[in-house]
Protein backbone atom coordinates (compact mmCIF):
# COMPACT_ATOMS: atom_id res chain seq x y z
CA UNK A 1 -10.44 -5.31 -21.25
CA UNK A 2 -9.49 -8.74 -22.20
CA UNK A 3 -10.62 -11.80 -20.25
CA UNK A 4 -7.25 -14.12 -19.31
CA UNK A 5 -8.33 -17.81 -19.21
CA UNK A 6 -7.04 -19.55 -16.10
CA UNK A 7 -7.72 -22.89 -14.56
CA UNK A 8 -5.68 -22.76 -10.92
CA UNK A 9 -5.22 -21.09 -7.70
CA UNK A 10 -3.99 -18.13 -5.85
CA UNK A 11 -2.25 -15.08 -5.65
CA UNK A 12 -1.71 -11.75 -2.98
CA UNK A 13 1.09 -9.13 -2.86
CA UNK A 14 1.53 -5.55 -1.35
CA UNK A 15 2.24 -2.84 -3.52
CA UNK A 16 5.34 -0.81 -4.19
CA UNK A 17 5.06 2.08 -6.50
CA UNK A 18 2.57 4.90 -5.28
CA UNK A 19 2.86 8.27 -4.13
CA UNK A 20 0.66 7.02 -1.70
CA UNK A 21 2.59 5.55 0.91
CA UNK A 22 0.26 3.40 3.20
CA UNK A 23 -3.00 3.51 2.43
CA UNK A 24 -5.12 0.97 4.77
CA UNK A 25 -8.31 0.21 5.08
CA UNK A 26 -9.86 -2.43 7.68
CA UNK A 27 -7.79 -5.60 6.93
CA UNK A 28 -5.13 -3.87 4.47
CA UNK A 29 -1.29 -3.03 4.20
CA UNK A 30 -0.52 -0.57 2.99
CA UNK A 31 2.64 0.38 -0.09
CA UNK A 32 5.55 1.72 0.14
CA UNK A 33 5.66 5.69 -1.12
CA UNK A 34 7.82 6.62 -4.24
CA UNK A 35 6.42 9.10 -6.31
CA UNK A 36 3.26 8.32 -7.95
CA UNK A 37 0.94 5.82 -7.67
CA UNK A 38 0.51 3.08 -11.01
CA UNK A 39 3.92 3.80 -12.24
CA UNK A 40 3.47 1.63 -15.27
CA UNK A 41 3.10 3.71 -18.34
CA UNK A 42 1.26 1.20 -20.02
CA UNK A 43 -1.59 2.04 -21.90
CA UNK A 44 -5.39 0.79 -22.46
CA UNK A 45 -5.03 -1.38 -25.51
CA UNK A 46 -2.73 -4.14 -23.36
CA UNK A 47 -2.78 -7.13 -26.02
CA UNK A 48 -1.08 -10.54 -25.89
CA UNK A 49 -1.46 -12.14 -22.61
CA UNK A 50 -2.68 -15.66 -22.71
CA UNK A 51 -2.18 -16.98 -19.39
CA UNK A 52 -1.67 -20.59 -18.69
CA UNK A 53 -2.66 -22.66 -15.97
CA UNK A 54 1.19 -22.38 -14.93
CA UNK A 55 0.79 -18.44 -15.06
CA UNK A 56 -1.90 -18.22 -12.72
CA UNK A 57 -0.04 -20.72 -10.46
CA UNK A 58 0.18 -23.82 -9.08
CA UNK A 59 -1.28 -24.38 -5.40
CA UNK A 60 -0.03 -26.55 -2.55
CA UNK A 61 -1.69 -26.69 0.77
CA UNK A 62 0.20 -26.84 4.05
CA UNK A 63 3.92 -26.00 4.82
CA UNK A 64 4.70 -25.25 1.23
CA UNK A 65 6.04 -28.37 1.29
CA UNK A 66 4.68 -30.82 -2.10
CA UNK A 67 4.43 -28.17 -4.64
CA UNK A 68 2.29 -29.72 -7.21
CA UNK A 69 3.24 -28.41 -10.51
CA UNK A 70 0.24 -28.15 -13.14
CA UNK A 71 2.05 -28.69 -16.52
CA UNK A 72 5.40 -28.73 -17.85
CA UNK A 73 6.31 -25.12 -17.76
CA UNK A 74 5.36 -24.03 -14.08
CA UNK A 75 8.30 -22.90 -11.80
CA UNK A 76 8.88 -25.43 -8.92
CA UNK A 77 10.01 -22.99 -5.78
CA UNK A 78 13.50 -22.96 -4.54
CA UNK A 79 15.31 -23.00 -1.27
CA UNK A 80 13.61 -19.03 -0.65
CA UNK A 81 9.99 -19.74 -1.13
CA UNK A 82 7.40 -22.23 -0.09
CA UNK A 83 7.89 -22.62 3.87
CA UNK A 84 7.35 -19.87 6.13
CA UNK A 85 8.23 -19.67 9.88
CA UNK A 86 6.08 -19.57 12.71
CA UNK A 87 5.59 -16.40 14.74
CA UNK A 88 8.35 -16.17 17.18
CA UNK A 89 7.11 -14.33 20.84
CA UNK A 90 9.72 -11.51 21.33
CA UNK A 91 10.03 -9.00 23.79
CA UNK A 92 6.68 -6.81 23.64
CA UNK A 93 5.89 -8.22 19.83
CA UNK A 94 5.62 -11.54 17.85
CA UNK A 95 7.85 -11.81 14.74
CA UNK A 96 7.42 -13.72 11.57
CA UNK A 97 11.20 -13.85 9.54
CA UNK A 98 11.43 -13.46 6.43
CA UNK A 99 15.30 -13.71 5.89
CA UNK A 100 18.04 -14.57 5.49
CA UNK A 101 17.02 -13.83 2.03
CA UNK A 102 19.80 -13.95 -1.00
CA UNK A 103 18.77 -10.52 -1.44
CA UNK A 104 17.56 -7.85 0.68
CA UNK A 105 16.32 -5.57 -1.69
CA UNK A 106 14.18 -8.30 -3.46
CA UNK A 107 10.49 -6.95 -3.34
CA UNK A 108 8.43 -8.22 -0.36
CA UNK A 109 4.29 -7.58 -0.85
CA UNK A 110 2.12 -8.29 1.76
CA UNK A 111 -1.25 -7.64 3.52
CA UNK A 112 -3.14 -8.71 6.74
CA UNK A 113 -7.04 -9.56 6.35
CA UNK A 114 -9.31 -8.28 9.55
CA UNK A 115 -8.64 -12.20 11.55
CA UNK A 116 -4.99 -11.52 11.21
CA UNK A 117 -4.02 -13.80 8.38
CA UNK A 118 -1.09 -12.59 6.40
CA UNK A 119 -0.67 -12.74 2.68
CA UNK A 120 3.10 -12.51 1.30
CA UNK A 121 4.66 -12.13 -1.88
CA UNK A 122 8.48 -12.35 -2.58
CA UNK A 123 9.82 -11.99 -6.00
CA UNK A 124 11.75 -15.66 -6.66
CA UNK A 125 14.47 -15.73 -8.90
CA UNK A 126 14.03 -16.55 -12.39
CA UNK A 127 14.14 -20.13 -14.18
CA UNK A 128 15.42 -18.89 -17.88
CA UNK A 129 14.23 -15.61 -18.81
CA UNK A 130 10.67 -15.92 -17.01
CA UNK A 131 10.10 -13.73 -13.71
CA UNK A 132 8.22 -15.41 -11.24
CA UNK A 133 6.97 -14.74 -7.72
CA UNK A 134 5.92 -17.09 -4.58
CA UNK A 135 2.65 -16.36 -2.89
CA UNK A 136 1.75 -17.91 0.70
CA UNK A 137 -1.08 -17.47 3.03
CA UNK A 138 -0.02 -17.52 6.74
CA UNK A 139 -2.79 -17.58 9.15
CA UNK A 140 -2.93 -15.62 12.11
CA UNK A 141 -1.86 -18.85 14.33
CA UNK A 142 2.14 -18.69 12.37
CA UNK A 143 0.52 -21.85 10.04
CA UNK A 144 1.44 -21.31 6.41
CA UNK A 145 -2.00 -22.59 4.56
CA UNK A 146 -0.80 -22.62 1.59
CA UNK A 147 1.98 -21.54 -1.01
CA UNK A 148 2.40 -21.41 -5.01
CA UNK A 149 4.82 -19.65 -7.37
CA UNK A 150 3.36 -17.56 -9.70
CA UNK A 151 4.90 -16.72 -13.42
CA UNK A 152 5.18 -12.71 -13.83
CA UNK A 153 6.25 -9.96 -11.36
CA UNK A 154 3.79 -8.80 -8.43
CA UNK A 155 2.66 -5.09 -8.74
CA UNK A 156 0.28 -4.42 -6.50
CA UNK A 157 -1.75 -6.06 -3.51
CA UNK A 158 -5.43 -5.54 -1.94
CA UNK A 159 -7.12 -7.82 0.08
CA UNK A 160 -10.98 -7.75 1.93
CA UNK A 161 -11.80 -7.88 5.66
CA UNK A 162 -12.51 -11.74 4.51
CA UNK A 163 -9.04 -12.30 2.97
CA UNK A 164 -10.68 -12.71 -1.05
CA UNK A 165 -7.47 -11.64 -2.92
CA UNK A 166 -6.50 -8.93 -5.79
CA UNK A 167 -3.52 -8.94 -7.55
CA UNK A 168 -1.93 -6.24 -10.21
CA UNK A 169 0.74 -8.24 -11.49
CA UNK A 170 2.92 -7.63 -15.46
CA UNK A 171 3.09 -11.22 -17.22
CA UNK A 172 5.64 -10.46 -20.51
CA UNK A 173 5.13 -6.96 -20.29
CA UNK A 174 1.30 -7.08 -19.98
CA UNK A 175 -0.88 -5.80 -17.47
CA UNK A 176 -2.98 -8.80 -15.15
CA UNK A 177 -5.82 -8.19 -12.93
CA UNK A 178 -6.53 -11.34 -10.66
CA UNK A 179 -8.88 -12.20 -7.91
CA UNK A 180 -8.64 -15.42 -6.08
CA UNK A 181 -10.36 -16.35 -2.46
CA UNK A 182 -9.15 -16.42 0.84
CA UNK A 183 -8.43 -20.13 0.54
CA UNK A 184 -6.41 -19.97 -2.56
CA UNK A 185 -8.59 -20.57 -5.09
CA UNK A 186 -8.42 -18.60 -8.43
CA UNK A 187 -11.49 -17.06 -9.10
CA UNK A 188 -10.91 -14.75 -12.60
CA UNK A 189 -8.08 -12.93 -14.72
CA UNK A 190 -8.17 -10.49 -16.59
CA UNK A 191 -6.24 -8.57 -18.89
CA UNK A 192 -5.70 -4.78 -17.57
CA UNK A 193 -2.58 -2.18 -17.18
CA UNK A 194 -0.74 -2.49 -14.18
CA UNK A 195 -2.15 -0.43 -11.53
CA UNK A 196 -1.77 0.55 -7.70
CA UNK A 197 -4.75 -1.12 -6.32
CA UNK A 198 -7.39 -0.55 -3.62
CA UNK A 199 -10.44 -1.33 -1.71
CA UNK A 200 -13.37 1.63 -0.76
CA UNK A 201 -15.30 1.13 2.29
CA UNK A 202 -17.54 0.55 -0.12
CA UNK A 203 -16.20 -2.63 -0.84
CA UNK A 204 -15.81 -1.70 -4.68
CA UNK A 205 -12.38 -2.25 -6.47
CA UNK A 206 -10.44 0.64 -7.64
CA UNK A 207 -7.13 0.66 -9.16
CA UNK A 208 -5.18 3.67 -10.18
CA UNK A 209 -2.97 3.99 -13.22
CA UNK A 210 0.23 6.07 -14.80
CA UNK A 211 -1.38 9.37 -16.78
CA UNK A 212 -4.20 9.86 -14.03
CA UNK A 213 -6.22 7.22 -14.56
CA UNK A 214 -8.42 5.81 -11.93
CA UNK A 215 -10.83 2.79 -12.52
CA UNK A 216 -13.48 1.01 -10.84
CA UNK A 217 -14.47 -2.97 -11.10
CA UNK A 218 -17.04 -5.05 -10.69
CA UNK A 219 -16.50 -7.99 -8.73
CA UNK A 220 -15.94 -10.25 -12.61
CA UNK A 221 -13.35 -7.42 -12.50
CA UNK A 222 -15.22 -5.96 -15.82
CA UNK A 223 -14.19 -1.85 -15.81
CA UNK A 224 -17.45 -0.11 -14.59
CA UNK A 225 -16.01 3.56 -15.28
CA UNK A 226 -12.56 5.31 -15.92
CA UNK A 227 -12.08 8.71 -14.88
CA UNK A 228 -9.41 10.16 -16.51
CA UNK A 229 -7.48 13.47 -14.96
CA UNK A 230 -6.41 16.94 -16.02
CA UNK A 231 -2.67 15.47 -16.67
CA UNK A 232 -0.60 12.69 -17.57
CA UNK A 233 1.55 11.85 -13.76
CA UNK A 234 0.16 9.81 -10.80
CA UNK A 235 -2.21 10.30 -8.48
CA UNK A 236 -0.97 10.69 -4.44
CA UNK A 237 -4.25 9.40 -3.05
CA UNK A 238 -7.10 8.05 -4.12
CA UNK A 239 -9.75 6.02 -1.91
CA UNK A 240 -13.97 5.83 -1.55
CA UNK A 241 -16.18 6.25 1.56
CA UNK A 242 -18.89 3.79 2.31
CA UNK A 243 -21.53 5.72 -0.42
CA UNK A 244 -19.32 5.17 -2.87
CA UNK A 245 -18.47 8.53 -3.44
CA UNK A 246 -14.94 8.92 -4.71
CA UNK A 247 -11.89 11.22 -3.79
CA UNK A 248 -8.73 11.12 -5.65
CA UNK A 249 -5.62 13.29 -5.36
CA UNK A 250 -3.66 14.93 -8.79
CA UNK A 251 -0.60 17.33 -9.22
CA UNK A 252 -0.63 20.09 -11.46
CA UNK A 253 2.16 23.17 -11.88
CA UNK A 254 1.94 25.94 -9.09
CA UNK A 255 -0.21 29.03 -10.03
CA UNK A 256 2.41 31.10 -7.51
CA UNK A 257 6.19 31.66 -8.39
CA UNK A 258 8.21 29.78 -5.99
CA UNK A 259 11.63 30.04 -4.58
CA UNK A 260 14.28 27.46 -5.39
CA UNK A 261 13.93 24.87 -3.30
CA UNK A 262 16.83 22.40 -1.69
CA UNK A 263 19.02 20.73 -3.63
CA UNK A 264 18.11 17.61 -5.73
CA UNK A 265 14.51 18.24 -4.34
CA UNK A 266 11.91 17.95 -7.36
CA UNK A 267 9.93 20.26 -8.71
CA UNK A 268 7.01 21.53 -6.76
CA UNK A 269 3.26 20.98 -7.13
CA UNK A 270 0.16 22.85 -6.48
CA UNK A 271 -2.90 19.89 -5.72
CA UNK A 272 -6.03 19.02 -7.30
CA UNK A 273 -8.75 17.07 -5.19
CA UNK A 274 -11.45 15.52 -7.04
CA UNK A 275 -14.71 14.72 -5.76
CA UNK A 276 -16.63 11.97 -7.98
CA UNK A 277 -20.24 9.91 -7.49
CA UNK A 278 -20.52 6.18 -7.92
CA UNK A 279 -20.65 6.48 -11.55
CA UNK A 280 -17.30 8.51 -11.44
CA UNK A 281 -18.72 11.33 -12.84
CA UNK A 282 -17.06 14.58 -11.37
CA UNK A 283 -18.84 16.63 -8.14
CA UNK A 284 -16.68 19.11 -7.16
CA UNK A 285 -12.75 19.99 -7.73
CA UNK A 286 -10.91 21.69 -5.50
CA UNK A 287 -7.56 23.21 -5.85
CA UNK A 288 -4.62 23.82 -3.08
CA UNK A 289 -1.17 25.81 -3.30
CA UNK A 290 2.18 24.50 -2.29
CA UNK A 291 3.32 25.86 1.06
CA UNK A 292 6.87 26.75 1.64
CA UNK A 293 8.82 26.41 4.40
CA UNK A 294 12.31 27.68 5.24
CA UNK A 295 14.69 25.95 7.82
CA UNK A 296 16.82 27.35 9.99
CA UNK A 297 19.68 27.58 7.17
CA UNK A 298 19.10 30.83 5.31
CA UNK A 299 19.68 28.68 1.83
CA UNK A 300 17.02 25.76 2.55
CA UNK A 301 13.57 25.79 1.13
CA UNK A 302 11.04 23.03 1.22
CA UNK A 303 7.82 23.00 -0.44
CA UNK A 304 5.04 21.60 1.77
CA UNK A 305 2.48 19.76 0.00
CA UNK A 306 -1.50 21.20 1.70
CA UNK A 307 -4.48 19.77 1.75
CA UNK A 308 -5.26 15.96 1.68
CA UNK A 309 -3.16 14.06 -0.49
CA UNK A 310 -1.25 11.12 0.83
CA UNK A 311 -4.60 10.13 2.65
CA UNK A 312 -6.93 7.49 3.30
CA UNK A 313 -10.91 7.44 4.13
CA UNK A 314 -11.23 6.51 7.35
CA UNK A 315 -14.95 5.10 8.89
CA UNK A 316 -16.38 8.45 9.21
CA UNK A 317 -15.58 9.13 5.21
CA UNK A 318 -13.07 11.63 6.36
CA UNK A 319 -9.35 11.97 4.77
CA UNK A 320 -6.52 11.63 6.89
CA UNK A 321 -3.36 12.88 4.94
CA UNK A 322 0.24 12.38 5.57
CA UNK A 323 1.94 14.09 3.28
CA UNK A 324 5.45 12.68 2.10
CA UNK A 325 7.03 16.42 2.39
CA UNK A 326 6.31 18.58 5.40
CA UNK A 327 6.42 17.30 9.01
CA UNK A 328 2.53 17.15 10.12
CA UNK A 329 -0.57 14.89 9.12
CA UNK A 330 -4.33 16.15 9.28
CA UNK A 331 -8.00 15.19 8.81
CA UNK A 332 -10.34 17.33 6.29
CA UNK A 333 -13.74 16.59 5.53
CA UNK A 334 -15.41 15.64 2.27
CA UNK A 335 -15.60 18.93 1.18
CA UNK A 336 -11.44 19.27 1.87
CA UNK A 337 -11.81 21.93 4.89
CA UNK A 338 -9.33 21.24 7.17
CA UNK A 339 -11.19 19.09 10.73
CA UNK A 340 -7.40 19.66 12.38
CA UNK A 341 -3.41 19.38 11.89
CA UNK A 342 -0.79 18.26 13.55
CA UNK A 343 2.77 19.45 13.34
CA UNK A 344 5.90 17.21 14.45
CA UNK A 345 7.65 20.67 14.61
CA UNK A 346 5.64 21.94 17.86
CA UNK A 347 6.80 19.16 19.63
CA UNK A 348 10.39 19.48 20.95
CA UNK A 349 12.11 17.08 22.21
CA UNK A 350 9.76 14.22 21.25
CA UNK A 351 10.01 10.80 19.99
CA UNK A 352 9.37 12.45 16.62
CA UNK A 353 13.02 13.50 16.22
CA UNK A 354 14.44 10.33 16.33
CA UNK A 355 12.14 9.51 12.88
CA UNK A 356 12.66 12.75 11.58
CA UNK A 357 15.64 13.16 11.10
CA UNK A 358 16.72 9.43 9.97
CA UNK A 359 13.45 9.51 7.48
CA UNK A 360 12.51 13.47 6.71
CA UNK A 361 8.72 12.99 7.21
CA UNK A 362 6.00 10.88 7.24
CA UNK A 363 5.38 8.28 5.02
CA UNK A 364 1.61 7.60 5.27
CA UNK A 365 -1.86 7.21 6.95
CA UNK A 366 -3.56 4.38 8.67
CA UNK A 367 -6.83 3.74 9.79
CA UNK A 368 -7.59 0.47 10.70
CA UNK A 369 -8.46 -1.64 13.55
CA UNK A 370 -7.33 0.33 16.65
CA UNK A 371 -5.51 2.20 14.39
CA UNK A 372 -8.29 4.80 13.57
CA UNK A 373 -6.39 8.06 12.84
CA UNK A 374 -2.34 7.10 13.00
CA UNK A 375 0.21 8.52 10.68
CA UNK A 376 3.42 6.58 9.76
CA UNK A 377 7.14 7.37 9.52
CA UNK A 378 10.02 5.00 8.80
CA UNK A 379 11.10 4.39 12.37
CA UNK A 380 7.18 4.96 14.55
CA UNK A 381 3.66 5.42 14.05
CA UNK A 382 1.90 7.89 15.68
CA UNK A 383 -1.73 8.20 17.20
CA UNK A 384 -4.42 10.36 17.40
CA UNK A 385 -7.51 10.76 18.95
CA UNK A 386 -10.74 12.26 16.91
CA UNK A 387 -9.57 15.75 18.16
CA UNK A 388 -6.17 15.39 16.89
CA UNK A 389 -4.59 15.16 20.17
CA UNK A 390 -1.51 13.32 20.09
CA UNK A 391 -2.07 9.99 22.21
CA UNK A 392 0.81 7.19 21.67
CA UNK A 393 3.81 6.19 19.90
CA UNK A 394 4.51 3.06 18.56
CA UNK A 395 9.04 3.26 17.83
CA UNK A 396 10.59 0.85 15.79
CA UNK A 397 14.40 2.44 17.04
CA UNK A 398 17.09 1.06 14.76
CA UNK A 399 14.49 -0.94 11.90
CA UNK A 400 13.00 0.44 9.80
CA UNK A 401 9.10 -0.12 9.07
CA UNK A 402 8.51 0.14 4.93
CA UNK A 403 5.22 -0.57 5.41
CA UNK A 404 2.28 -1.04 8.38
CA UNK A 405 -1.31 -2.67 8.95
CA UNK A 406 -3.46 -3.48 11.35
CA UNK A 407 -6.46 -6.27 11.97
CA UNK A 408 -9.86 -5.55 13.91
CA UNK A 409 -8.07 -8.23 16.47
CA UNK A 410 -6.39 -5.28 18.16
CA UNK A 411 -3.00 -5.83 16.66
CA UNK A 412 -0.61 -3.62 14.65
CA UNK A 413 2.13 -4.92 12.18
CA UNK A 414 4.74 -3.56 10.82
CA UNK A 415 7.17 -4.51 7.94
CA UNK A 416 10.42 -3.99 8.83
CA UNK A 417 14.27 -4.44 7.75
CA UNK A 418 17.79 -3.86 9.69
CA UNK A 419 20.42 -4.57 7.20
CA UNK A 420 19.84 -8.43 6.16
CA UNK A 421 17.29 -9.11 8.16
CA UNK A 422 13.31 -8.79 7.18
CA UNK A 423 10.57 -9.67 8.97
CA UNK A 424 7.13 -8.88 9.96
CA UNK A 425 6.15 -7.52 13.29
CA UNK A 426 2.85 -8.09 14.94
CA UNK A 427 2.24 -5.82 18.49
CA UNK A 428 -1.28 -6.91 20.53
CA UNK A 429 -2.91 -4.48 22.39
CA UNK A 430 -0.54 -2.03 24.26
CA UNK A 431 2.48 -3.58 23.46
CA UNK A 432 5.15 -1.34 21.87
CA UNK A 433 3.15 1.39 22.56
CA UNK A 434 4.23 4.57 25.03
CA UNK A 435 2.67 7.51 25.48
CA UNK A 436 3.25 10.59 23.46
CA UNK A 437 5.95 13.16 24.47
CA UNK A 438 4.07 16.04 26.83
């Protein structure tokens, strides 16, 4: 892995691109699903980026207001980056806007340290040919501490209970691995594929690749190990307790014929859930079968992922799994024995079929500040107690959440869209919360 010299500030972002939908830790937000997490098919010998002090960014303190550029080819921000609003009180929730923005569908990246500081990324439109992206820190009080644009396009987002920042961000087609501090300052680069990233409760650096690659980093961001899986896809989950011990999620092709499934629906997967040490050598594998399950119309079939895999490790060094097909989320235990499961399916009428049927499923896991076992649709997140008793309901109605996070200052946030408008929500306490459906 190449070293990128840098001499400047700042960067943060939330990831989109992961099977994994929303996997949180204390102080993290989580990324929106698609199919597999590090969708870059890049591969290890990345050569060619020399990063300038313009391409790590220029820094400005305050209300993004003064953007200092550094030489004569940084990107000054336009009318869409820089300042930030305030949090507005609403009814039940504070909101920080993030529109009107020229377009909707631009990619928004963010992520919430434990005090409740939020980190944003939005991708800014190009000057010339050169992608670039604006990165701001907004503190928990609505004061934007600082902004910079940053040349490349933001991949993926983690940042520590202490807000210290890592970035997975492509710079002309190469892969960038950068780590700046809570107050913007830039701390390393350094030249690596692009990859979905993440923190373990063991505070170690992991970042997972196209092809089944998983890595772990030092804190110079040099690559202590690279486990490489059975096959060349994504992984769906992938996260470490506080040991360091390791669990990571693969596909592979079911060992059971299958009926067809619905239409347009992609192929099914049996699971693979690997168990490795701090040095990433492998403990234990452990493989699980696709379920099926058939609707209500005789012609329907949909394969139901089993076992952990769109999970995160929550205090205990548990994994609590929402899959992204099927309608229930569960806890297993190291080993991958099932602790308990809930099914949206049992309950009828609930809350749950509002989400259901505008989002078919859950989207992810979060636990996190209050937050210690909830699962996460589109349109509500869902609690649980240790037992994996159904306690409250959080319902976002007509938004729709694409990602959620919470801070160990009792507040939940959510970010969420209804047709031009974006924001992020914040909920303290109780508010927006009901109690589950008897």
């Amino acid at each position: 892995m190449k070293r990128v010299t840098t001499t400047c500030v700042v960067s943060l972002a939330l990831s989109c691109g992961g099977h994994i939908g929303h996997r949180q830790t204390d102080g993290q937000a989580g990324a929106p699903s698609t199919d597999s997490v590090g969708g870059a098919q890049s591969t290890d010998s990345i050569a060619g980026a020399r990063a300038t002090e313009s391409q790590a960014g220029a820094w400005t303190a305050g209300g993004g207001a003064g953007f200092q550029a550094t030489d004569d080819d940084t990107v000054p921000p336009d009318a869409a980056g820089g300042a930030l609003s305030m949090w507005v009180v609403r009814d039940g929730f504070d909101e920080l806007p993030l529109s009107p923005l020229q377009d909707v569908n631009r990619s928004i990246q963010w992520a919430v340290d434990a005090r409740g500081d939020v980190y944003l990324a939005s991708q800014a439109y190009a000057t010339g040919s050169s992608p670039a992206f604006d990165l701001s820190r907004v503190s928990a009080d609505g004061r934007t501490n600082w902004t910079q644009r940053i040349k490349g396009e933001p991949y993926s987002l983690t940042v520590d209970a202490a807000g210290t920042v890592y970035q997975s961000r492509k710079l002309s087609g190469v892969g960038v691995l950068d780590k700046r501090s809570a107050d913007g300052r830039w701390l390393w680069s350094n030249e690596v594929e692009a990859m979905a990233l993440q923190l373990g409760r063991d505070g170690a650096l992991y970042g997972a690749a196209w092809g089944e690659r998983l890595r772990k980093f030092d804190d110079e961001g040099n690559v202590l190990w690279t486990w490489q899986g059975p096959g060349q896809r994504g992984v769906s989950g992938f996260g470490a307790d506080a040991s360091g011990t390791v669990f990571v999620r693969t596909g592979v092709d079911p060992s059971a014929q299958l009926p067809s499934g619905a239409k347009g629906q992609s192929a099914p997967q049996d699971g693979l859930l690997f168990t490795l040490d701090q040095s990433g050598a492998e403990l234990s594998q452990r493989r699980y079968s696709t379920g099926v399950y058939e609707p209500t119309s005789p012609v329907a079939v949909v394969y139901l992922e089993t076992g952990p895999i769109n999970f995160v490790v929550t205090s205990a060094g548990q994994l609590l799994s929402a899959p992204l097909t099927g309608t229930g989320t569960g806890l297993f235990d190291p080993p991958g024995d099932a602790v308990w499961h809930w099914d949206a399916r049992d309950l009828k009428p609930s809350a749950w079929d509002l989400a259901w049927d505008r989002t078919r499923g859950l989207s992810g896991a979060l636990s996190a500040g209050r937050c210690g076992y909830c699962a996460s649709s589109r349109q509500a997140l869902y609690a649980f107690d240790a037992d994996g008793k159904q306690s409250k309901t959080l319902l976002l109605h007509e938004y729709s959440a694409s990602a959620w996070a919470a801070d160990n200052e009792d507040n939940i946030y959510a970010l969420v869209r209804n047709q031009e408008t974006v924001a992020i929500r914040r909920y303290h306490g109780e508010s927006g919360w009901s109690d589950a459906a008897p």
